[in-house]
Protein backbone atom coordinates (compact mmCIF):
# COMPACT_ATOMS: atom_id res chain seq x y z
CA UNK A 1 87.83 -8.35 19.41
CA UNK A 2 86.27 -4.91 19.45
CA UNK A 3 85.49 -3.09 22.17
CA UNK A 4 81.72 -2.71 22.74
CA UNK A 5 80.12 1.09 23.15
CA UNK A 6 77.77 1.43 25.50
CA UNK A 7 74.82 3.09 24.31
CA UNK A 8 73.34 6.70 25.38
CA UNK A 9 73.78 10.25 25.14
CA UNK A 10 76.71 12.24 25.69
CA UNK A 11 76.28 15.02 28.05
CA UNK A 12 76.98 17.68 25.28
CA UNK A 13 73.59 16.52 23.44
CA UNK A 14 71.39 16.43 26.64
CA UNK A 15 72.55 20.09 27.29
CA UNK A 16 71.48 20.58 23.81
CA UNK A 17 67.71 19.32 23.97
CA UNK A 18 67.75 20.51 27.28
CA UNK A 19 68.29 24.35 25.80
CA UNK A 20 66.03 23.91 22.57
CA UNK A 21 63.42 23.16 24.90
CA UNK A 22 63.99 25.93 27.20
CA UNK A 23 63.66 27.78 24.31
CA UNK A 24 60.77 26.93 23.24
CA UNK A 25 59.08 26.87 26.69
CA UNK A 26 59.82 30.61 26.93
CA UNK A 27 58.44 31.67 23.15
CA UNK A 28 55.43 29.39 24.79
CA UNK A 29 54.71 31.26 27.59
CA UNK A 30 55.37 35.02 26.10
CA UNK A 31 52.64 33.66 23.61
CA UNK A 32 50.36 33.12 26.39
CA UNK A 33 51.00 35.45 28.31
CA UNK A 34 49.74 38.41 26.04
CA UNK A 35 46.97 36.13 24.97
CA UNK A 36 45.98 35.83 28.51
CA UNK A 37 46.12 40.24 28.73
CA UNK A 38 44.01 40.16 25.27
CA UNK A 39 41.39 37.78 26.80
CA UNK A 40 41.18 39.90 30.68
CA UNK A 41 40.92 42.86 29.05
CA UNK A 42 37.48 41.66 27.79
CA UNK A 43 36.24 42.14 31.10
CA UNK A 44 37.20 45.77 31.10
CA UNK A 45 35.67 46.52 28.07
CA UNK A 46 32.37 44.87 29.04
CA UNK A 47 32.64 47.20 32.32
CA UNK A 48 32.78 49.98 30.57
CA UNK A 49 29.96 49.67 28.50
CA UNK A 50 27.63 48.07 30.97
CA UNK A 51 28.65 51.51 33.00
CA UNK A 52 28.02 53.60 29.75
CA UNK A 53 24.55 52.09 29.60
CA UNK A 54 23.58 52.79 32.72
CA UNK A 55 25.10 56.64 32.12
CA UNK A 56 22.77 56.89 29.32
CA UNK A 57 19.41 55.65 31.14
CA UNK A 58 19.91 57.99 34.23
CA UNK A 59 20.53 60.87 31.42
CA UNK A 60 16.94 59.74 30.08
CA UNK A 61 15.80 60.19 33.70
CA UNK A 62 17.87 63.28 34.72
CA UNK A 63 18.74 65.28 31.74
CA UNK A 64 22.73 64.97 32.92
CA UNK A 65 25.24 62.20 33.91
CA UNK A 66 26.39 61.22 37.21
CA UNK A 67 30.24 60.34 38.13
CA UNK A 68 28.80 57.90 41.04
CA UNK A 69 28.70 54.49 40.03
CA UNK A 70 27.65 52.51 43.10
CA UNK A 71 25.32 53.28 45.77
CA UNK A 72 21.33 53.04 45.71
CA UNK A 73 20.75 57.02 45.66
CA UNK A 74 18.91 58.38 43.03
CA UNK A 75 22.03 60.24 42.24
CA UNK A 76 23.60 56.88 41.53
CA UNK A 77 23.84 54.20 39.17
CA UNK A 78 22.91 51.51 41.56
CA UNK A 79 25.90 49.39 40.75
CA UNK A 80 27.18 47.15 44.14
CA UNK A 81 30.52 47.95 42.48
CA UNK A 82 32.70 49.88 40.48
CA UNK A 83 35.19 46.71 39.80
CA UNK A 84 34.71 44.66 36.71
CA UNK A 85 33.11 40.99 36.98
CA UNK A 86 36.32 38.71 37.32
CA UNK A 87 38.14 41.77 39.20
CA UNK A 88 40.64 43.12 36.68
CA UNK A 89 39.13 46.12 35.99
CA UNK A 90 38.02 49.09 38.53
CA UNK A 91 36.34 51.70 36.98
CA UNK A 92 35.60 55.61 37.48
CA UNK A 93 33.62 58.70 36.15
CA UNK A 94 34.77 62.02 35.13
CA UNK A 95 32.34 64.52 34.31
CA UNK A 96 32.38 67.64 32.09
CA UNK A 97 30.44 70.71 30.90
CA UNK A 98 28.15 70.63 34.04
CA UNK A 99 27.26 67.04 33.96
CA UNK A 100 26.59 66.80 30.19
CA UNK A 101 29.72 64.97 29.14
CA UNK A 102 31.41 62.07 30.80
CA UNK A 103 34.95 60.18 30.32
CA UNK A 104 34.45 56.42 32.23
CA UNK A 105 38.29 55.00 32.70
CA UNK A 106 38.79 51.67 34.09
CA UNK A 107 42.46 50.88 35.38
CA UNK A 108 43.64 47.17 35.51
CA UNK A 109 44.16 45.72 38.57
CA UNK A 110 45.62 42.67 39.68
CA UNK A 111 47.64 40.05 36.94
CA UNK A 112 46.03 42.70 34.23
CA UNK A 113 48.02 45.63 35.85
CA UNK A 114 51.05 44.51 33.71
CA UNK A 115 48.90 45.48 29.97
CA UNK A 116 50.61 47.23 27.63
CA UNK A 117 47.15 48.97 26.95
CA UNK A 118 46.95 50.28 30.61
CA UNK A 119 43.86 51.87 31.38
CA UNK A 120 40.63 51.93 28.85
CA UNK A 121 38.73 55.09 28.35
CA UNK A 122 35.17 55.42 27.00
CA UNK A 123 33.16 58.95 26.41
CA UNK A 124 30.03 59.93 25.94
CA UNK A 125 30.75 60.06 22.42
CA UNK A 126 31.54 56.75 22.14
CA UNK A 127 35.31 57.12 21.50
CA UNK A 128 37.37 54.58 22.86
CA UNK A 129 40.88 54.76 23.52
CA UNK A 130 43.47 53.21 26.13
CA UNK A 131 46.65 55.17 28.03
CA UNK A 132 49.54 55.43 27.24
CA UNK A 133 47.80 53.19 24.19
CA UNK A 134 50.36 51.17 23.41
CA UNK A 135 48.93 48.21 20.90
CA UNK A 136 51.97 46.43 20.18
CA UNK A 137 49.61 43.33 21.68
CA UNK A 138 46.79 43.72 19.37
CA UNK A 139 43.74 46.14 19.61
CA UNK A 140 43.29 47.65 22.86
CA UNK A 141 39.85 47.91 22.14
């Protein structure tokens, strides 16, 4: 008579699947996660130019730019707040050559603080850049 073998998995090929899949989980989630940074950083970018907008009406108005974003004042841009829509963005104004250049930088805050990109810049110009600029996760801008 033979012996009968029971049927299953030996614990040597569970450890196996066990790893592929841990594996694969973890490509997974990198994946995402700069996905995720390329999709918040959206909300930056739309900060920025809403801000740069706004910058170029009061220049209509005033003949030079302002570095105060919120407030009512007419030396203001009468926004409630310099932080971006979803929160992952705060934003600031540096003026130059007495109020006739401006450099708007918004710094990530939050789950965003982690971006390669860091902090977005937009002039008056219209040149865009991010610091340190890193784009090893796609197009900062």
């Amino acid at each position: 008579m033979r012996a009968s073998k029971n049927g299953g998995f030996t614990l040597i090929e569970l450890m196996i699947v066990v790893a592929i899949i841990a594996i694969l989980a973890s490509l997974a989630y990198y994946n995402y996660s700069r996905y995720a940074f390329r999709a918040r950083r959206a909300d930056g970018q739309n900060l920025l130019t809403g801000i740069a907008a706004a910058e170029q009406r009061y220049y209509t108005n005033y003949n030079s730019y302002t570095s105060t974003i919120t407030g009512n004042s007419t030396t203001s841009l009468g926004f409630s707040s310099a932080n971006s829509d979803r929160g992952y963005y705060s934003a600031v104004a540096a003026l130059g050559s007495a109020g006739q250049t401006y450099t708007l930088t918004a710094t990530p805050a939050g789950p965003q603080a982690k971006d390669k990109c860091g902090s977005l810049t937009l002039t008056d110009t219209g040149k865009k850049s991010a610091i340190p600029g890193d784009t090893s996760n796609g197009s900062c801008w």
